[in-house]
C-alpha atoms as a PDB file:
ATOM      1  CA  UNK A   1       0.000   0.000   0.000  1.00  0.00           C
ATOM      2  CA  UNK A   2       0.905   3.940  -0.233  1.00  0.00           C
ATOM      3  CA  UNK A   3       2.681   5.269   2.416  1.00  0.00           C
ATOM      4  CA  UNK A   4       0.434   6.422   5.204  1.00  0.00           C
ATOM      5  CA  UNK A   5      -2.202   3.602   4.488  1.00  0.00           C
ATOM      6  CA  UNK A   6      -2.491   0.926   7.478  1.00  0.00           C
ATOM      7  CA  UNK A   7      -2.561  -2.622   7.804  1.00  0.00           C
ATOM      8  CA  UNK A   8      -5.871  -4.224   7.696  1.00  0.00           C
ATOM      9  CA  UNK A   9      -7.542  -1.415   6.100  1.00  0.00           C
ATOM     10  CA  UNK A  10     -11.092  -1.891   4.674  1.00  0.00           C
ATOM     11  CA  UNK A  11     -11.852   0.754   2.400  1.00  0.00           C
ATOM     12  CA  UNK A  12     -14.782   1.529  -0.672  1.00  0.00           C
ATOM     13  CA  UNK A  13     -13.112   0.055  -3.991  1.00  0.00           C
ATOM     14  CA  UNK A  14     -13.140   3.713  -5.446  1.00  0.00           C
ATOM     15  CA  UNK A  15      -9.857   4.340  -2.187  1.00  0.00           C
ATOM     16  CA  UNK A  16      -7.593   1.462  -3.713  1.00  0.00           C
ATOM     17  CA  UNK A  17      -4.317   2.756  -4.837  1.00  0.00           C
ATOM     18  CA  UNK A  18      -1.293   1.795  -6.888  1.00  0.00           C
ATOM     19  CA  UNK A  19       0.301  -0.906  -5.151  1.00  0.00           C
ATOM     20  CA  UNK A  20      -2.473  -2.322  -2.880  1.00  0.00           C
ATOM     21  CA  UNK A  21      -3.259  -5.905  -2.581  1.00  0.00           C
ATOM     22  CA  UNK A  22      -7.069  -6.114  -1.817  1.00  0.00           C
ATOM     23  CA  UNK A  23      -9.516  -8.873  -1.324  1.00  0.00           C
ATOM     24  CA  UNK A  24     -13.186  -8.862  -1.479  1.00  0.00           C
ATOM     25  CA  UNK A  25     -15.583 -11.498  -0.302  1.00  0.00           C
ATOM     26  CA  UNK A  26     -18.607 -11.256  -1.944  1.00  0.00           C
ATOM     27  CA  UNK A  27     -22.424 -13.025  -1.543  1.00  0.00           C
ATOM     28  CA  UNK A  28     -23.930 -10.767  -3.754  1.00  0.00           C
ATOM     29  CA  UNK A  29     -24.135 -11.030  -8.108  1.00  0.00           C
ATOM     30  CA  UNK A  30     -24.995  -7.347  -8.398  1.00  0.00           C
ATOM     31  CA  UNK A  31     -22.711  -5.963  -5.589  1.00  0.00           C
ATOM     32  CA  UNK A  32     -20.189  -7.937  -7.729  1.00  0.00           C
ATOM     33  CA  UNK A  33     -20.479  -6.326 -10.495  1.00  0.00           C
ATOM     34  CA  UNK A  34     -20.977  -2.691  -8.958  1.00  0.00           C
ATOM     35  CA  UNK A  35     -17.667  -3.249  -7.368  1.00  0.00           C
ATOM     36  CA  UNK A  36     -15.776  -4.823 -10.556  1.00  0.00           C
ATOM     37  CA  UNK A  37     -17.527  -2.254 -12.202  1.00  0.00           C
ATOM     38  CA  UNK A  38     -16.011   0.866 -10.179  1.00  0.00           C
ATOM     39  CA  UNK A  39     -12.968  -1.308  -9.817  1.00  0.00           C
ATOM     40  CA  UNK A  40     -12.341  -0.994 -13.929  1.00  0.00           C
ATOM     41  CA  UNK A  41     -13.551   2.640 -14.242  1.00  0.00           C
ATOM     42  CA  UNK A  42     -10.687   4.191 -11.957  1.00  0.00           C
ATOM     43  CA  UNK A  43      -8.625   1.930 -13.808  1.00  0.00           C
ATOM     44  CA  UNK A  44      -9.438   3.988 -17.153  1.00  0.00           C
ATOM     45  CA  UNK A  45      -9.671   7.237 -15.607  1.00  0.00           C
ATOM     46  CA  UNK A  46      -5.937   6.229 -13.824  1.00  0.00           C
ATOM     47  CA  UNK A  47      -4.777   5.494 -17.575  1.00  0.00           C
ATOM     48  CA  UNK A  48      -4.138   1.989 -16.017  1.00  0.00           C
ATOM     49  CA  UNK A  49      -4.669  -1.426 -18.217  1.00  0.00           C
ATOM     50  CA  UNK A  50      -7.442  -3.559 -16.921  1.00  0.00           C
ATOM     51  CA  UNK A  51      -7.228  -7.143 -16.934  1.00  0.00           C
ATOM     52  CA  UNK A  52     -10.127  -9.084 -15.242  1.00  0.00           C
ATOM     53  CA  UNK A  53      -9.958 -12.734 -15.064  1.00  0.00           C
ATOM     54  CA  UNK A  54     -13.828 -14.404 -14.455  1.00  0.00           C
ATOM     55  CA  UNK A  55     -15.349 -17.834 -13.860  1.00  0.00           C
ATOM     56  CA  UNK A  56     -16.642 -19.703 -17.297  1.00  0.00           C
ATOM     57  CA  UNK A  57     -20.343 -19.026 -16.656  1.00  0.00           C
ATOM     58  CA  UNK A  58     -19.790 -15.665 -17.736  1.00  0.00           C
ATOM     59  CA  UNK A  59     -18.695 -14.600 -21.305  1.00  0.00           C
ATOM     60  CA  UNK A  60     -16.020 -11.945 -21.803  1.00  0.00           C
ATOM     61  CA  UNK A  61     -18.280 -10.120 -24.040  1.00  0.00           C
ATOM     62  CA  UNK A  62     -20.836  -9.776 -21.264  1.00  0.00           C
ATOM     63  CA  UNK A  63     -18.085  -8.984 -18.458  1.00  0.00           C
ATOM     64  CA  UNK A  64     -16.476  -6.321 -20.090  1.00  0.00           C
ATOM     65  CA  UNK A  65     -20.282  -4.582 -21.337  1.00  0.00           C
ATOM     66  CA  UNK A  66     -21.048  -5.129 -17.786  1.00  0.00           C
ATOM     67  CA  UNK A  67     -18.043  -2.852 -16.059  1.00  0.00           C
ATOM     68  CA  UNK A  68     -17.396  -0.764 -19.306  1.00  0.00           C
ATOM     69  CA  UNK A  69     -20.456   0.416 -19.081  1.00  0.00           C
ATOM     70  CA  UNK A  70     -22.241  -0.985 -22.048  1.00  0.00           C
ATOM     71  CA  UNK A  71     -21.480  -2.725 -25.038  1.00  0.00           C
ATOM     72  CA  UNK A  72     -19.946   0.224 -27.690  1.00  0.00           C
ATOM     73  CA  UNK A  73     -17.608   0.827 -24.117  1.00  0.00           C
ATOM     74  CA  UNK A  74     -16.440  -2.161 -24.052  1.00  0.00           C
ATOM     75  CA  UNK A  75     -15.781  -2.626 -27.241  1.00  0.00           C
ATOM     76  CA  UNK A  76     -13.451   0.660 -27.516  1.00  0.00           C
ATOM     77  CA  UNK A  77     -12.006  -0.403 -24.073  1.00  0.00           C
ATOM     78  CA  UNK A  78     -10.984  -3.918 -25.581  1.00  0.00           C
ATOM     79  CA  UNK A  79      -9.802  -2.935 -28.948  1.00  0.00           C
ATOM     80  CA  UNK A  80      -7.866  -0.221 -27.735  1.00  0.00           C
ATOM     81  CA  UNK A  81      -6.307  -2.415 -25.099  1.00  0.00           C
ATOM     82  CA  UNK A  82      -7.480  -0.774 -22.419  1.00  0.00           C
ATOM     83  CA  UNK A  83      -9.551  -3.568 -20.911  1.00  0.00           C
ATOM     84  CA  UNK A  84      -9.163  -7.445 -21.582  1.00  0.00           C
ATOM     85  CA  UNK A  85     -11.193 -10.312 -19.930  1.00  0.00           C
ATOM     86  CA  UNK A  86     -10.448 -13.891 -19.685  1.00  0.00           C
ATOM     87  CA  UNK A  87     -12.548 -16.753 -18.683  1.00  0.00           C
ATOM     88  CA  UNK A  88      -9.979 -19.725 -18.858  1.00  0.00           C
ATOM     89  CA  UNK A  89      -8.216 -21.231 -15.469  1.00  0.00           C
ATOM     90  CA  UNK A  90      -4.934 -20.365 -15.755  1.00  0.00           C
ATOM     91  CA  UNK A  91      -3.532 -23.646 -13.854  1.00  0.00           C
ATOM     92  CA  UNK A  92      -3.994 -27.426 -14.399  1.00  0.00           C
ATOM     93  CA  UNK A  93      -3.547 -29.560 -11.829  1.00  0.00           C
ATOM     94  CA  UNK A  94      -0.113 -29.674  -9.911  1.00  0.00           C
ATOM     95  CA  UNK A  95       0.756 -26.790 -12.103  1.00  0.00           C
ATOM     96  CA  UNK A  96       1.695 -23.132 -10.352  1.00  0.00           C
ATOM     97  CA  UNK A  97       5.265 -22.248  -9.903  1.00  0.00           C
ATOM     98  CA  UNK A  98       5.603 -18.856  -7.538  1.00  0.00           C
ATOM     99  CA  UNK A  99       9.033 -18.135  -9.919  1.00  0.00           C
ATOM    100  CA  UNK A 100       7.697 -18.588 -13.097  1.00  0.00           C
ATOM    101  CA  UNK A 101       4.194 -16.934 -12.068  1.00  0.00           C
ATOM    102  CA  UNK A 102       5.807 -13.852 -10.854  1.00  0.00           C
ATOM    103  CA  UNK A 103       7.756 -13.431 -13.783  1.00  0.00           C
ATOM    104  CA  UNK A 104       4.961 -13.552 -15.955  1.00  0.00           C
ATOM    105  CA  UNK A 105       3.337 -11.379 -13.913  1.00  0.00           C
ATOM    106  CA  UNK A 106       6.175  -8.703 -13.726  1.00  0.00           C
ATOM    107  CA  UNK A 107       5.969  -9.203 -18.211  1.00  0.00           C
ATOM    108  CA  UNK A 108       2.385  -8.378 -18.242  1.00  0.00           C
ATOM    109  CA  UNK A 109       3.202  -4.900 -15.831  1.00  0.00           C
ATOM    110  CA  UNK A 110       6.189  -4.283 -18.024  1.00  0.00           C
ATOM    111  CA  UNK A 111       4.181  -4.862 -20.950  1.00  0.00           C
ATOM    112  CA  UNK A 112       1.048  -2.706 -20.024  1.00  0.00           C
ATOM    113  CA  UNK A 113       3.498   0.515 -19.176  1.00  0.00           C
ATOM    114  CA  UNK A 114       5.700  -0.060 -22.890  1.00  0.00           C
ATOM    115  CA  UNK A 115       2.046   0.375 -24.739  1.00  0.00           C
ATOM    116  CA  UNK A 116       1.582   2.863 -22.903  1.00  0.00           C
ATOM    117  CA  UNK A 117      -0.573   2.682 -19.872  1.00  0.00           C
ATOM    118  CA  UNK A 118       0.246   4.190 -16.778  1.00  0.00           C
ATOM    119  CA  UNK A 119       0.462   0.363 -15.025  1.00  0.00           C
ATOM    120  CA  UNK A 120      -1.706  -2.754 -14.824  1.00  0.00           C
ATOM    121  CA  UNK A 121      -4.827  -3.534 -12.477  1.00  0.00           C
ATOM    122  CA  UNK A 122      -6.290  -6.813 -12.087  1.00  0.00           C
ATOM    123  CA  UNK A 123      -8.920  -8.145 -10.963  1.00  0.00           C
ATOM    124  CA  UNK A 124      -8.914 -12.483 -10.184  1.00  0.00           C
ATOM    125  CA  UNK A 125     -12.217 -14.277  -9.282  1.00  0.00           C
ATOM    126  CA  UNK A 126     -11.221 -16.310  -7.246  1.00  0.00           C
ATOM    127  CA  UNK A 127     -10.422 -19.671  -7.473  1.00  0.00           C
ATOM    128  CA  UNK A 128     -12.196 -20.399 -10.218  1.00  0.00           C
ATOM    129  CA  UNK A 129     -10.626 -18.507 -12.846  1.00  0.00           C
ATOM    130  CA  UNK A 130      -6.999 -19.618 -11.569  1.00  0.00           C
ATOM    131  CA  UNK A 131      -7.225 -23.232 -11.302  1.00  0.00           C
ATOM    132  CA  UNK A 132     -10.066 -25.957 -11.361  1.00  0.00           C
ATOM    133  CA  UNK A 133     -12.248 -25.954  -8.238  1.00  0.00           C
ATOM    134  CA  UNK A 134     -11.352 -29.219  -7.034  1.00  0.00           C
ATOM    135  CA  UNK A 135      -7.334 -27.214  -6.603  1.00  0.00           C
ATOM    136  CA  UNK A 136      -8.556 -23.820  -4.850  1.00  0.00           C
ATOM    137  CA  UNK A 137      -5.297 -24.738  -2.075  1.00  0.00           C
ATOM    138  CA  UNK A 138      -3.700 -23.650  -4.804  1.00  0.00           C
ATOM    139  CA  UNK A 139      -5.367 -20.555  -5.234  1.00  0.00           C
ATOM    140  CA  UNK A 140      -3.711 -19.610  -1.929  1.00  0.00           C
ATOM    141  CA  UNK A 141      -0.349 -20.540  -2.873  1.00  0.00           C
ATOM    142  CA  UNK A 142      -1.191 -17.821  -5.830  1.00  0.00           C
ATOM    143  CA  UNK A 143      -2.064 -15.019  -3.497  1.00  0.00           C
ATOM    144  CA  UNK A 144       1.200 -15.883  -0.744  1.00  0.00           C
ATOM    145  CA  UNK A 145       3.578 -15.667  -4.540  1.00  0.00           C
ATOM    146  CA  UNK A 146       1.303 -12.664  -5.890  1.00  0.00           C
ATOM    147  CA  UNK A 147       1.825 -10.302  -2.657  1.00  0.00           C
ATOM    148  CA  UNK A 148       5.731 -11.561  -1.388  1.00  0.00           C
ATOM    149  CA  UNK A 149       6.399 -10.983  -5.527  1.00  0.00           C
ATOM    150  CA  UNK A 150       4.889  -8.023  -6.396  1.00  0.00           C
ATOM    151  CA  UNK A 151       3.069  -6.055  -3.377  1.00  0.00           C
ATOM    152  CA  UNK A 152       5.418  -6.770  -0.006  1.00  0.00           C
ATOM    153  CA  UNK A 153       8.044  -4.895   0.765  1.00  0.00           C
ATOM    154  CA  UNK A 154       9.245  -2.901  -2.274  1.00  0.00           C
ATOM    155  CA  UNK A 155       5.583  -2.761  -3.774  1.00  0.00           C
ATOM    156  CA  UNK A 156       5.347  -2.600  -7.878  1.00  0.00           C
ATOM    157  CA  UNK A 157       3.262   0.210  -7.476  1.00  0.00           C
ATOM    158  CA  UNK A 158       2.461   0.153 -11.483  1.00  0.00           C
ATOM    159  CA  UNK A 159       0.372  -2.582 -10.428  1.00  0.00           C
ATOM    160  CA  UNK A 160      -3.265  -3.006  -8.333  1.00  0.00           C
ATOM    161  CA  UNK A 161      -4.492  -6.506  -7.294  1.00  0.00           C
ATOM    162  CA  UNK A 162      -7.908  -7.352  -6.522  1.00  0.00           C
ATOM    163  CA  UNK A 163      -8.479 -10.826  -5.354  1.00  0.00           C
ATOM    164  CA  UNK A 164     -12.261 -11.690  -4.948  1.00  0.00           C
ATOM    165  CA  UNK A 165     -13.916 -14.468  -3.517  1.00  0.00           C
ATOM    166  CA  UNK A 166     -17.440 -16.019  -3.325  1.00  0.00           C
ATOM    167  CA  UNK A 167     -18.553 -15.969   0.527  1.00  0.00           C
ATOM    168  CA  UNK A 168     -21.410 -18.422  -0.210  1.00  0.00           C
ATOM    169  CA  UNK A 169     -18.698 -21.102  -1.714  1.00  0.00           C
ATOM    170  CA  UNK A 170     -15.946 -20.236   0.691  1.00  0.00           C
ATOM    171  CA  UNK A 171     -17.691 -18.670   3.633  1.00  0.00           C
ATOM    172  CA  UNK A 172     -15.873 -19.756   6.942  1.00  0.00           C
ATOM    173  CA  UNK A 173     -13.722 -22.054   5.296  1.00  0.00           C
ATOM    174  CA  UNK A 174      -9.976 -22.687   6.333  1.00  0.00           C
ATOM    175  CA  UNK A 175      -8.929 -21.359   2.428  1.00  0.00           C
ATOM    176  CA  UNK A 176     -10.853 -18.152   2.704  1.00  0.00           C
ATOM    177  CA  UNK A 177      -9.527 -17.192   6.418  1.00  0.00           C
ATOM    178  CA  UNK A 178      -6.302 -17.615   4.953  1.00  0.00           C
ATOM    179  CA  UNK A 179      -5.979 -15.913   1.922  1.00  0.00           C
ATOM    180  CA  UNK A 180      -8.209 -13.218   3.906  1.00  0.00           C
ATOM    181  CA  UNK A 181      -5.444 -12.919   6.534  1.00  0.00           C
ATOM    182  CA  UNK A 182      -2.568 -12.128   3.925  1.00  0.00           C
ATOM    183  CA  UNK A 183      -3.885  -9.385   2.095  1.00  0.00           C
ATOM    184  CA  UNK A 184      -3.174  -5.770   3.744  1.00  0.00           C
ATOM    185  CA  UNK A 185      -6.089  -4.746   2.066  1.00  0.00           C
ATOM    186  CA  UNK A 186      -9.887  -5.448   2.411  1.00  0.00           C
ATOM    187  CA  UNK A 187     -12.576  -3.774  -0.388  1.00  0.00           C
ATOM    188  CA  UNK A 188     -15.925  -3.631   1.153  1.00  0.00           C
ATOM    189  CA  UNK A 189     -18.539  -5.514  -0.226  1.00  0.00           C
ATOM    190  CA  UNK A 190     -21.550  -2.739  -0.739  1.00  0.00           C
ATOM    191  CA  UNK A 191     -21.374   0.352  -2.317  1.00  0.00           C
ATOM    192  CA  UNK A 192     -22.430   3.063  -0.407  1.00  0.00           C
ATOM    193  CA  UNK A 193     -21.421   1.008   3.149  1.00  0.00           C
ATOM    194  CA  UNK A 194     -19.732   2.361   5.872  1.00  0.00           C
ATOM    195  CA  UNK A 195     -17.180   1.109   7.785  1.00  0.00           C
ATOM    196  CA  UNK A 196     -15.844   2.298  11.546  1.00  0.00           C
ATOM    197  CA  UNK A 197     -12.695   1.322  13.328  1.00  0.00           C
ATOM    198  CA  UNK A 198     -11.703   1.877  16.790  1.00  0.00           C
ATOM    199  CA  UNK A 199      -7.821   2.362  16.713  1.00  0.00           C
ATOM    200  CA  UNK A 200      -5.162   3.693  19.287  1.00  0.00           C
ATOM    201  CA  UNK A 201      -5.631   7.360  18.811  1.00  0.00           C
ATOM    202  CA  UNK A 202      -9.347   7.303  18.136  1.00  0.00           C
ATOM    203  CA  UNK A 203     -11.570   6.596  15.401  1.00  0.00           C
ATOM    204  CA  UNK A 204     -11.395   5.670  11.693  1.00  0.00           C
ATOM    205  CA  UNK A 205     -14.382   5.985   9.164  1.00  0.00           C
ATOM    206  CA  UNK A 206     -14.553   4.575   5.779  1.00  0.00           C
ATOM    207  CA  UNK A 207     -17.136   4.246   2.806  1.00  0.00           C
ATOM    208  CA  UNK A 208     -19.473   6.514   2.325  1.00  0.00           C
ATOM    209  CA  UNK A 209     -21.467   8.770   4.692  1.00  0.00           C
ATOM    210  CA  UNK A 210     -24.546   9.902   3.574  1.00  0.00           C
ATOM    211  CA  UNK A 211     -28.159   9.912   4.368  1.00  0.00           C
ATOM    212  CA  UNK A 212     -28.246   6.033   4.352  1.00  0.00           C
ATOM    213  CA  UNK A 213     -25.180   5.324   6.625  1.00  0.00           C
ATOM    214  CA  UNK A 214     -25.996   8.495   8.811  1.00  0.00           C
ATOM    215  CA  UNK A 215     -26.843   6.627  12.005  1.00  0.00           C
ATOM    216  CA  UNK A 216     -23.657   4.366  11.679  1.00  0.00           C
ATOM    217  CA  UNK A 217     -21.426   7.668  11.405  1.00  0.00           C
ATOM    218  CA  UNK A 218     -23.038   9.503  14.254  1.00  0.00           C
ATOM    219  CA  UNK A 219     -22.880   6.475  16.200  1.00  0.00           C
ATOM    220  CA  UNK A 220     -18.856   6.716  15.738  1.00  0.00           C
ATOM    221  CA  UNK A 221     -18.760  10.205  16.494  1.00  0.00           C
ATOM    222  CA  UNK A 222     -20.281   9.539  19.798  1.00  0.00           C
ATOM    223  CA  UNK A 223     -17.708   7.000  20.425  1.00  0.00           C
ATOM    224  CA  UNK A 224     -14.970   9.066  19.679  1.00  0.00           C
ATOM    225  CA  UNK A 225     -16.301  11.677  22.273  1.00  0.00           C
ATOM    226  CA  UNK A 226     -16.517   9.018  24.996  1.00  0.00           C
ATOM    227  CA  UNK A 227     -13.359   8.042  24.258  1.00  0.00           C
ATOM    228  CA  UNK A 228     -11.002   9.362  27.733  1.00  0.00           C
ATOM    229  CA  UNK A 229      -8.422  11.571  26.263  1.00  0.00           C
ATOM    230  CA  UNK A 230      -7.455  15.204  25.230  1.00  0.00           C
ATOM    231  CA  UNK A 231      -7.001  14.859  21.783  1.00  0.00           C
ATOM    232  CA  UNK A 232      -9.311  12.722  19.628  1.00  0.00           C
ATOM    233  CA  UNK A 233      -8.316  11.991  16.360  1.00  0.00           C
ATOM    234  CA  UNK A 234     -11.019  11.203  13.494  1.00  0.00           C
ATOM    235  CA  UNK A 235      -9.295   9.553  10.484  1.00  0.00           C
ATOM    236  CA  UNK A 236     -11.555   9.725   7.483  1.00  0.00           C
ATOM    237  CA  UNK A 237      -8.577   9.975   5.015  1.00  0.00           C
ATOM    238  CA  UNK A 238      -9.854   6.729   3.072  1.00  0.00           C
ATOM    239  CA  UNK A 239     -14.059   8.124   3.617  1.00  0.00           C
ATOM    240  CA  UNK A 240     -14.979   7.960  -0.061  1.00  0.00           C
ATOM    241  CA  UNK A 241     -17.443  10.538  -0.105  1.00  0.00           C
ATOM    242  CA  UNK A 242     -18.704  13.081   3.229  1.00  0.00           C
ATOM    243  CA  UNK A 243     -22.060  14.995   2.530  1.00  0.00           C
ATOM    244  CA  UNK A 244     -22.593  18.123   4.205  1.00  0.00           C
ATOM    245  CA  UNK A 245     -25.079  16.785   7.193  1.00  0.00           C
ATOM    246  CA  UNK A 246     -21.913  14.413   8.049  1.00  0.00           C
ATOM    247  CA  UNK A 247     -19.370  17.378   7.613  1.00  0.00           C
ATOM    248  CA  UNK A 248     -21.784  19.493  10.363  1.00  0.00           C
ATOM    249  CA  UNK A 249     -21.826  16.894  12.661  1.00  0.00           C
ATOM    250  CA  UNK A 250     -18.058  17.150  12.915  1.00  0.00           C
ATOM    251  CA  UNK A 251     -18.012  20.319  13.383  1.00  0.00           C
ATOM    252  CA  UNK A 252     -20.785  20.126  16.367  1.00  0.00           C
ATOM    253  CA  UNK A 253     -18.429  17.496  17.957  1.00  0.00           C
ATOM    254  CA  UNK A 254     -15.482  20.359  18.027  1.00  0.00           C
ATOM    255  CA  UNK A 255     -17.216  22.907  18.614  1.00  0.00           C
ATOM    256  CA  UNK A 256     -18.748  20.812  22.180  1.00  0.00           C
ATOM    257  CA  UNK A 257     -15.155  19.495  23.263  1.00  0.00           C
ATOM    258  CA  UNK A 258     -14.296  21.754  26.580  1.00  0.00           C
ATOM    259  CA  UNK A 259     -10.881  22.310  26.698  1.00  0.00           C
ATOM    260  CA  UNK A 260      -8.242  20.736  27.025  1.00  0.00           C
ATOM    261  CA  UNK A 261     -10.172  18.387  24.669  1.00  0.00           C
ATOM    262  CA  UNK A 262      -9.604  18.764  20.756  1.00  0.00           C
ATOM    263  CA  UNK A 263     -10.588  16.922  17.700  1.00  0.00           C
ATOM    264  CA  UNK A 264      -8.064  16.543  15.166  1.00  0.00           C
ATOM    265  CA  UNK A 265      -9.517  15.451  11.931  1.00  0.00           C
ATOM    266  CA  UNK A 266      -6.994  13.754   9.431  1.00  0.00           C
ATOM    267  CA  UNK A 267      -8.484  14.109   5.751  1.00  0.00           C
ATOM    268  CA  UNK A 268      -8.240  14.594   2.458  1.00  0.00           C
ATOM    269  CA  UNK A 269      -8.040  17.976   0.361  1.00  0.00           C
ATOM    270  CA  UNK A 270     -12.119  17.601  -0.870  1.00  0.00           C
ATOM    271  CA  UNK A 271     -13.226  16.807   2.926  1.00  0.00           C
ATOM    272  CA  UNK A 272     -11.087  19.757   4.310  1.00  0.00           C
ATOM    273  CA  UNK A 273     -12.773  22.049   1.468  1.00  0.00           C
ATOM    274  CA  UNK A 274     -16.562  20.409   2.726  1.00  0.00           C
ATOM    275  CA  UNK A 275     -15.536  21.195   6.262  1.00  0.00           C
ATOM    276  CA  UNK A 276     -14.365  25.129   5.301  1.00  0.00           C
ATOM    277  CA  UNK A 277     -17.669  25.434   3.708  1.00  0.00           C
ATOM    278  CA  UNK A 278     -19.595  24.690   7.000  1.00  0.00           C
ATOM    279  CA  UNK A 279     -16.921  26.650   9.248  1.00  0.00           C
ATOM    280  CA  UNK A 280     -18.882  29.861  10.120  1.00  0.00           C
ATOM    281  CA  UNK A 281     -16.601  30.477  12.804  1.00  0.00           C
ATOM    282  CA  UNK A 282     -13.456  29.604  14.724  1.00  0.00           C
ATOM    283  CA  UNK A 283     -13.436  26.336  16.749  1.00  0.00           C
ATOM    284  CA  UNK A 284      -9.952  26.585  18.812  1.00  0.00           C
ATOM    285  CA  UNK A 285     -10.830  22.761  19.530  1.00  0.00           C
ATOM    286  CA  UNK A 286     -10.501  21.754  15.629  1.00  0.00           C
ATOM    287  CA  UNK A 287      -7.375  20.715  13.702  1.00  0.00           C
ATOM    288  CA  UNK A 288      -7.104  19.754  10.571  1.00  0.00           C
ATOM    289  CA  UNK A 289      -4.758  17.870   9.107  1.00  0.00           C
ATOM    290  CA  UNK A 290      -4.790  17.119   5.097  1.00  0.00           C
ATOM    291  CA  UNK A 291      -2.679  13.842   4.085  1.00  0.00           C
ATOM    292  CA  UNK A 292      -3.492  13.393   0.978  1.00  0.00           C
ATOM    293  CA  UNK A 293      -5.407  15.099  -2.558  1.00  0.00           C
END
């Protein structure tokens, strides 16, 4: 991941960023697509190469029409090379090598940059289009050689993995905890959702916040004012989008802090410009700090 992103980060699909690793469990068709869907658009709009490899009971036709946005879309996407979807395992039986995958893997980045593209992002349904069912324990040897190859350590960061699993196949099953466990990244699996975590300085919100997730995000704010400590921090960096009743709630929360107490809200560039908007006056108790565009 990006410097400044944390480990075992869930975040809306629209927040992934050159270099992440990210799995999604899904037990939903449509959310599926929605995802895949928003998945492959910031690849275009990142100048990125999209490659999405499906199960067999989908045709690539209908897969790319389906995240492209319709059929003439996808059919500029794929013969300009922009997007390219593939249906056949890639593994027989007794067949995956980590060396010779990641080197195949690193020809396909390399290859995606020299026609131009900014990098690669790819999206693997998991395990079906990597290796017959009846081998998914090799679909986790895959994601261990995909992430120490590519995304640990020195991350590729021309490159964006998205690893994503059927819950109602896999759900609670040794394979899915583990491939779960070793990716840094976790894409939530409803648009729209929102997702709160407690952490050591105070709170962090991501998704979106709206009028359907308001009750969730005022439930966190109240949190983070019971919390026992001068300074609470609200993280909402990775908060995909922050509507204006959200953005005056925040400000309430400062604004009600006696002192010593202070919020410190760590955000992007378009939150801190939603917050200015609703700052009428000066709250000594706010900070804000902007980590990122």
């Amino acid at each position: 991941m990006p410097a400044g992103r944390q480990q075992d980060l869930a975040v809306g699909v629209d927040r992934l960023q050159p270099g992440d690793h990210a799995f999604l469990a899904f037990s939903d068709d449509d959310e599926r697509w929605e995802i895949l869907g928003v998945f492959t658009q910031q690849g275009f709009a990142r100048d990125e190469k999209v490659l999405l490899f499906v199960d067999d009971a989908h045709s690539p036709a209908e897969v790319a029409a389906r995240v492209a946005g319709g059929t003439a879309a996808a059919r500029r996407a794929v013969e300009t090379g922009r997007l390219a979807v593939s249906r056949t395992p890639r593994l027989g039986r007794d067949e995956f090598n980590p060396a010779r995958f990641a080197d195949a893997a690193r020809r396909e980045i390399d290859a995606a940059v020299a026609d131009g593209h900014a990098g690669l992002r790819a999206a693997n349904e998991m395990p079906r289009a990597l290796a017959p069912m009846e081998h998914a324990d090799q679909a986790v040897a895959y994601e261990a050689a995909l992430h120490e190859s590519l995304l640990a350590g020195q991350r590729d960061r021309r490159y964006t993995a998205l690893c994503h699993w059927d819950e109602r196949e896999f759900g609670g099953s040794p394979v899915l905890d583990a491939v779960r466990a070793m990716h840094p990244v976790t894409v939530l699996d409803r648009a729209g959702a929102l997702h709160v975590t407690v952490t050591s300085a105070g709170v962090r919100i991501t998704g979106d916040s709206d009028l359907s997730t308001r009750a969730e995000f005022s439930a966190a704010l109240r949190a983070l004012a019971g919390q026992p400590r001068d300074t609470l921090v609200l993280d909402i960096t990775d908060l995909s989008f922050l509507d204006a009743r959200s953005a005056g709630a925040v400000m309430r929360l400062a604004a009600g802090l006696a002192p010593p107490r202070r919020l410190e809200v760590h955000c992007r560039s378009c939150h801190r410009r939603t917050l200015a908007l609703l700052r009428r006056r000066s709250i000594p108790q706010l900070s804000i700090v902007t980590e990122r565009l």
